[in-house]
PDB file of N, CA and C in Angstrom:
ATOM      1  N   UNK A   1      21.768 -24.558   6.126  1.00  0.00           N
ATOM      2  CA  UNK A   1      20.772 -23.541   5.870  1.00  0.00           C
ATOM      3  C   UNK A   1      19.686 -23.630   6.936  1.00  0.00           C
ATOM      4  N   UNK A   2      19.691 -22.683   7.803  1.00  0.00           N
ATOM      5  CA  UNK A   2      18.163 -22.815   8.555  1.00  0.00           C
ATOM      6  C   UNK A   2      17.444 -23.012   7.839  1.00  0.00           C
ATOM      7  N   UNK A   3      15.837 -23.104   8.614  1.00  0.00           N
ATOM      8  CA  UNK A   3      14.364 -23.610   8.251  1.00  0.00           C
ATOM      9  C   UNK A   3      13.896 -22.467   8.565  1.00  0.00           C
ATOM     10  N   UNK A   4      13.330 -22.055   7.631  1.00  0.00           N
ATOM     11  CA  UNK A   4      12.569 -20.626   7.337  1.00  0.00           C
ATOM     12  C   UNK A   4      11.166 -20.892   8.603  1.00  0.00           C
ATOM     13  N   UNK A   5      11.126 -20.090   9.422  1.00  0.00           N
ATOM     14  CA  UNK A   5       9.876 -20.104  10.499  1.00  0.00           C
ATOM     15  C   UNK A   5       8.418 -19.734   9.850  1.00  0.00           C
ATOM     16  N   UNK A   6       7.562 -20.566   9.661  1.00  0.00           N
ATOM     17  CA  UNK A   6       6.558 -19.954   9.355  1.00  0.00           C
ATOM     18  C   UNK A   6       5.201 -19.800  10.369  1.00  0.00           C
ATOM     19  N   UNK A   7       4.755 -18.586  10.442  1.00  0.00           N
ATOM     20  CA  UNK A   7       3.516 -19.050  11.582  1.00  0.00           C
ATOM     21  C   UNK A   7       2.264 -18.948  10.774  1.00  0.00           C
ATOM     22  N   UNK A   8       1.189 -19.491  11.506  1.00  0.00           N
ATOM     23  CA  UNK A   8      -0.339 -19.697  10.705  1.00  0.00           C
ATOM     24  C   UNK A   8      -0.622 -17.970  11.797  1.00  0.00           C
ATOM     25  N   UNK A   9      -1.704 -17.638  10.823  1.00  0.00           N
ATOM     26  CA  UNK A   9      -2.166 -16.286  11.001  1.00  0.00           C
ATOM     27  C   UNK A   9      -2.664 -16.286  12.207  1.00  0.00           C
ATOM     28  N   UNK A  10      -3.388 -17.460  13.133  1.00  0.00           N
ATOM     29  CA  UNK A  10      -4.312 -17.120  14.279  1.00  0.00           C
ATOM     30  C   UNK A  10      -2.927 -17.090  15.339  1.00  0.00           C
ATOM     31  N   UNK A  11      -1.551 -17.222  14.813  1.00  0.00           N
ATOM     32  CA  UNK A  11      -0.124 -17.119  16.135  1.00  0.00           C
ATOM     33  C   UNK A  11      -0.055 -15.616  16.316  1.00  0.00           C
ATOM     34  N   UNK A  12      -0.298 -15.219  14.634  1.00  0.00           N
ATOM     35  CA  UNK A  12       0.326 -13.947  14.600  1.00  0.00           C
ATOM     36  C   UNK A  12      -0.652 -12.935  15.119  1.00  0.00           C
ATOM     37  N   UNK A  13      -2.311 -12.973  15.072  1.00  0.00           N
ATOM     38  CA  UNK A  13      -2.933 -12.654  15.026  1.00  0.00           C
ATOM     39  C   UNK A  13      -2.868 -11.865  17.391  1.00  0.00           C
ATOM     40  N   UNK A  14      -2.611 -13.211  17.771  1.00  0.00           N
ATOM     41  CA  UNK A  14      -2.206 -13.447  19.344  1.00  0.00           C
ATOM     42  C   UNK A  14      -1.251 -13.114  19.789  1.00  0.00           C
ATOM     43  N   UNK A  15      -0.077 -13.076  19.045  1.00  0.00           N
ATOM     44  CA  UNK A  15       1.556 -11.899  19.350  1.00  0.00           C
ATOM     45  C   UNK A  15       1.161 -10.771  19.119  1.00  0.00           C
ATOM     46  N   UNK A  16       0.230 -10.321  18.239  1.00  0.00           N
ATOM     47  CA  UNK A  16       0.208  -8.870  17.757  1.00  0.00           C
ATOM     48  C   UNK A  16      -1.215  -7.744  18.573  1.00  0.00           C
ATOM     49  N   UNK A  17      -2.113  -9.004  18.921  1.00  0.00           N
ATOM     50  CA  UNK A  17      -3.023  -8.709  20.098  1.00  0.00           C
ATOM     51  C   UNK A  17      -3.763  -7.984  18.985  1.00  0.00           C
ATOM     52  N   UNK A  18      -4.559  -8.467  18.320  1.00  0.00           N
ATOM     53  CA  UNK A  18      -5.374  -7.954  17.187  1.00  0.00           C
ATOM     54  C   UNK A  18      -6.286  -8.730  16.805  1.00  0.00           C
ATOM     55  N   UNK A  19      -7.488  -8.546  16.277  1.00  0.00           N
ATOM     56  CA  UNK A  19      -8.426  -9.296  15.732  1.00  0.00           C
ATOM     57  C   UNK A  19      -7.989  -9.048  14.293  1.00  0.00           C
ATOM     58  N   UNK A  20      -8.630 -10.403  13.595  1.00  0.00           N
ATOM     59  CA  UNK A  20      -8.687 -11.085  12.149  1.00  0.00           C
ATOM     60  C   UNK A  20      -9.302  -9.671  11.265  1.00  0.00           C
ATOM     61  N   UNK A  21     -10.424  -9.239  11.699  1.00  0.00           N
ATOM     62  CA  UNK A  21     -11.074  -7.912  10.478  1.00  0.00           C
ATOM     63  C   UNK A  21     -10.005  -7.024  11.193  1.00  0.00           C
ATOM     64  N   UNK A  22      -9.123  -5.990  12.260  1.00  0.00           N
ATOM     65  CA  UNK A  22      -8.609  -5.245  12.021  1.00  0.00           C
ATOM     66  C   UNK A  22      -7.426  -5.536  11.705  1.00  0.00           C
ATOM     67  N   UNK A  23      -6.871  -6.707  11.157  1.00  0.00           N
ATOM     68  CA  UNK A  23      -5.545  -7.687  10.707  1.00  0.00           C
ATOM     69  C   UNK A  23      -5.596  -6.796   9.029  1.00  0.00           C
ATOM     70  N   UNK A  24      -7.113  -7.498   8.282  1.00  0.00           N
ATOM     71  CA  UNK A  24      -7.538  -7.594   7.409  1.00  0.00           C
ATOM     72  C   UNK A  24      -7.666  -5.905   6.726  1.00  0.00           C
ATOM     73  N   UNK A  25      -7.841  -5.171   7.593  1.00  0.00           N
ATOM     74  CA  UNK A  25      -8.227  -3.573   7.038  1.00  0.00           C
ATOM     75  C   UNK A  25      -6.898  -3.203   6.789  1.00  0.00           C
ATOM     76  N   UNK A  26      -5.827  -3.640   7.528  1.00  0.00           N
ATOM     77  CA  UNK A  26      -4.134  -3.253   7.653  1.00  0.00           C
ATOM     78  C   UNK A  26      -4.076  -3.591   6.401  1.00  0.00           C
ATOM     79  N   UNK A  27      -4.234  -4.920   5.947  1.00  0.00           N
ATOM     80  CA  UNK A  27      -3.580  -5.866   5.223  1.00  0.00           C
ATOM     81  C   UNK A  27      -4.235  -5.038   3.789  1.00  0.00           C
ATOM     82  N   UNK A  28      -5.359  -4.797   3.554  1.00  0.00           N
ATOM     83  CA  UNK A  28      -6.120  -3.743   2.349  1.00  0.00           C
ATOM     84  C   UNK A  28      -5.427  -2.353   2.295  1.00  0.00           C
ATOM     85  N   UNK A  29      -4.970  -2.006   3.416  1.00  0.00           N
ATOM     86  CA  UNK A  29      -4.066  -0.379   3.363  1.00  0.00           C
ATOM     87  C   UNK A  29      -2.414  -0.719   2.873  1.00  0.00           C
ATOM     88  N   UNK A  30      -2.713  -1.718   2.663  1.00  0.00           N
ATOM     89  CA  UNK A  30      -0.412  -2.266   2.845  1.00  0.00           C
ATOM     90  C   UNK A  30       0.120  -2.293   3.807  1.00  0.00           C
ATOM     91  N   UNK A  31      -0.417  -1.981   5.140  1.00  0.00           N
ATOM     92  CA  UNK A  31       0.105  -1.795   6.108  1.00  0.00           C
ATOM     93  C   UNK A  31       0.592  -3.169   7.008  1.00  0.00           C
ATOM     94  N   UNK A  32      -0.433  -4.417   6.566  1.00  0.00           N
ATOM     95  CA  UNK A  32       0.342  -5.448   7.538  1.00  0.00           C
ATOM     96  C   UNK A  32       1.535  -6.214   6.991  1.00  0.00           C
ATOM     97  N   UNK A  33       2.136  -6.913   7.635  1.00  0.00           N
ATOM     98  CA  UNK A  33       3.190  -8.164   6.821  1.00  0.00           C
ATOM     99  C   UNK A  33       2.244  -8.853   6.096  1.00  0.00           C
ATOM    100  N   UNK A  34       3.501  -9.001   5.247  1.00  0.00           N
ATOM    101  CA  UNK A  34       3.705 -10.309   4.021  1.00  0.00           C
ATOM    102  C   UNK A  34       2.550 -11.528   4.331  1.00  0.00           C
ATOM    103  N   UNK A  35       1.586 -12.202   3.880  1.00  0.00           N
ATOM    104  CA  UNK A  35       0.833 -13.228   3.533  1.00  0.00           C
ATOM    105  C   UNK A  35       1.162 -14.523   2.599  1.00  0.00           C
ATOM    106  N   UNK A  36       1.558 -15.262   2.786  1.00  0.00           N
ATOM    107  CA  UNK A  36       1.732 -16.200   1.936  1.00  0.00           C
ATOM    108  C   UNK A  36       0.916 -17.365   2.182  1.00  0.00           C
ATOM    109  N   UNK A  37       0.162 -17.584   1.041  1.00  0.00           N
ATOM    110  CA  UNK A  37      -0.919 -18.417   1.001  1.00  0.00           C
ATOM    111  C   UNK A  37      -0.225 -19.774   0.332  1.00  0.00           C
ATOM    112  N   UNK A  38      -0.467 -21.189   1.323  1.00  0.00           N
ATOM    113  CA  UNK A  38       0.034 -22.492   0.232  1.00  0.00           C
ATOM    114  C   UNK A  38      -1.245 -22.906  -0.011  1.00  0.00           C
ATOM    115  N   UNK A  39      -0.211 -23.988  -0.739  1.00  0.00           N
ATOM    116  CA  UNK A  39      -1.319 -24.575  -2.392  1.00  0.00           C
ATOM    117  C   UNK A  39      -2.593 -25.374  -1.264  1.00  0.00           C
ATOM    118  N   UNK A  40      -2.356 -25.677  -0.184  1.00  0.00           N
ATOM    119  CA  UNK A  40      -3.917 -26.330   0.507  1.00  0.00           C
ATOM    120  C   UNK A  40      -5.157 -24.601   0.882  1.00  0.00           C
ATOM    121  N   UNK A  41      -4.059 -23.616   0.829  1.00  0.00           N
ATOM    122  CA  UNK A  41      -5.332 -22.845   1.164  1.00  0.00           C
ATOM    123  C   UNK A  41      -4.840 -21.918   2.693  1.00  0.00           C
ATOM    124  N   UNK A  42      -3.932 -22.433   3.051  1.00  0.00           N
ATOM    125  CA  UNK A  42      -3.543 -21.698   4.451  1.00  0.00           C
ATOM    126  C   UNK A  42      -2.824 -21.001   4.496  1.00  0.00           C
ATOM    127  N   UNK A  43      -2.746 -19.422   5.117  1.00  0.00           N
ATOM    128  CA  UNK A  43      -1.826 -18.563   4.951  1.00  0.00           C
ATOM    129  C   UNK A  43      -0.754 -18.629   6.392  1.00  0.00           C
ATOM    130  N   UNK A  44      -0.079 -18.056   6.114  1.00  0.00           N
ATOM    131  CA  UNK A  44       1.467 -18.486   6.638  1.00  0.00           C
ATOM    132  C   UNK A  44       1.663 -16.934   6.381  1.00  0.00           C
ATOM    133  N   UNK A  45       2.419 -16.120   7.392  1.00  0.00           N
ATOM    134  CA  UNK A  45       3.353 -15.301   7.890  1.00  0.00           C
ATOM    135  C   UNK A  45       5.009 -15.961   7.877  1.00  0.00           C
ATOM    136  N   UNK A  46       5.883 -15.388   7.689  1.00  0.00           N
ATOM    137  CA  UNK A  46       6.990 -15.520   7.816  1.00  0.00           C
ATOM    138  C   UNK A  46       7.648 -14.907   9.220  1.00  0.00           C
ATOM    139  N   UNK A  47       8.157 -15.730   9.908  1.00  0.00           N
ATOM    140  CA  UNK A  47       8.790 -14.987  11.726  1.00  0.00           C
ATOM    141  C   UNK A  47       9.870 -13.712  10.995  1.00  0.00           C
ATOM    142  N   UNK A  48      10.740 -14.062  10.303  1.00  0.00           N
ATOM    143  CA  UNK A  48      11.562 -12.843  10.118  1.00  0.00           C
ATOM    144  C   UNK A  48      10.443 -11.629   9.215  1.00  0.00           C
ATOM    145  N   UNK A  49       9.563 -11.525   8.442  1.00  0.00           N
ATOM    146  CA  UNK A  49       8.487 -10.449   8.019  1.00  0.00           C
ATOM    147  C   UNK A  49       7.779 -10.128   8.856  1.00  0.00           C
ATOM    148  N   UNK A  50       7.338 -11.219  10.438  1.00  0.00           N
ATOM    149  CA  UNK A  50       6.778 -10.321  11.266  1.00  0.00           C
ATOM    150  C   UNK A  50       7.805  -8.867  11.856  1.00  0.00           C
ATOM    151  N   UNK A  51       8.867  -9.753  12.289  1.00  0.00           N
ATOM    152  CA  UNK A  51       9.960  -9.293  13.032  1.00  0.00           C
ATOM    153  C   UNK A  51       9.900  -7.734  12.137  1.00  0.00           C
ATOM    154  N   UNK A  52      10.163  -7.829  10.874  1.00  0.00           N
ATOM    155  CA  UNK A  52      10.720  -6.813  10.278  1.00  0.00           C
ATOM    156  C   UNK A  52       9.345  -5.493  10.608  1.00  0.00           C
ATOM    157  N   UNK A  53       8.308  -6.197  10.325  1.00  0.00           N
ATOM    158  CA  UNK A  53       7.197  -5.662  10.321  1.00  0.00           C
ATOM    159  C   UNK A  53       6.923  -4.620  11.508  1.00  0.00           C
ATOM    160  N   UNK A  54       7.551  -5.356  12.758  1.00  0.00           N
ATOM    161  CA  UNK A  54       6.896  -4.891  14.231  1.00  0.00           C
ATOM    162  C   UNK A  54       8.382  -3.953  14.197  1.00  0.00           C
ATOM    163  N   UNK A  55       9.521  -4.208  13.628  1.00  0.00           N
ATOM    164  CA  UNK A  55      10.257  -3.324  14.033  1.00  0.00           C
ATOM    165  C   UNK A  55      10.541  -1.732  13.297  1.00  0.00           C
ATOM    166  N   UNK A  56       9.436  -2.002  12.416  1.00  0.00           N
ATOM    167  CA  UNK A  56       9.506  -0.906  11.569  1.00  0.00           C
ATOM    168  C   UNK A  56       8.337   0.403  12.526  1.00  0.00           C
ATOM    169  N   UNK A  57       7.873  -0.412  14.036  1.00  0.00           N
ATOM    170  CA  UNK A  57       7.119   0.311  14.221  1.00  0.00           C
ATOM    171  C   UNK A  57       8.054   1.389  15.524  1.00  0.00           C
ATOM    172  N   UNK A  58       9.060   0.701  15.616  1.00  0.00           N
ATOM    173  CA  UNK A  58      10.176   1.063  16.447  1.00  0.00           C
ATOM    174  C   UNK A  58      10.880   2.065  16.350  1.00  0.00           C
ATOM    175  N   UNK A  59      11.284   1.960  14.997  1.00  0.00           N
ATOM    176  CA  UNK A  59      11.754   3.107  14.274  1.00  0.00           C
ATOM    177  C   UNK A  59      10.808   4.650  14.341  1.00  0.00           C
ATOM    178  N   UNK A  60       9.595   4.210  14.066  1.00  0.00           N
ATOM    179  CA  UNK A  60       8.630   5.604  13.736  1.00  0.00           C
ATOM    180  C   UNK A  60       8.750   6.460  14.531  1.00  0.00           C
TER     181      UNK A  60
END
């Protein structure tokens, strides 16, 4: 079984060439990927939910 990729938000934040508040306004519209917060408090992106995420912009 692979190992599920997870990135911390300031990776994703730097692939996606975006600041944290216009991350955050996406993320209030539904518009950004998936967030998953662990039990210490740190949120985590998933590499395949970015992937899916950025390729849905491909499609449009």
């Amino acid at each position: 079984m692979a190992a599920v990729r997870m990135l911390k938000l300031p990776e994703v934040l730097t692939e996606i060439n975006m600041s944290r508040a216009a991350f955050y306004r996406m993320r209030a519209r539904g518009q950004a990927p998936r967030l998953i917060k662990l039990p210490n408090g740190e949120l985590r992106v998933r590499r395949a939910d970015l992937d899916d995420w950025l390729n849905g912009f491909e499609a449009a």
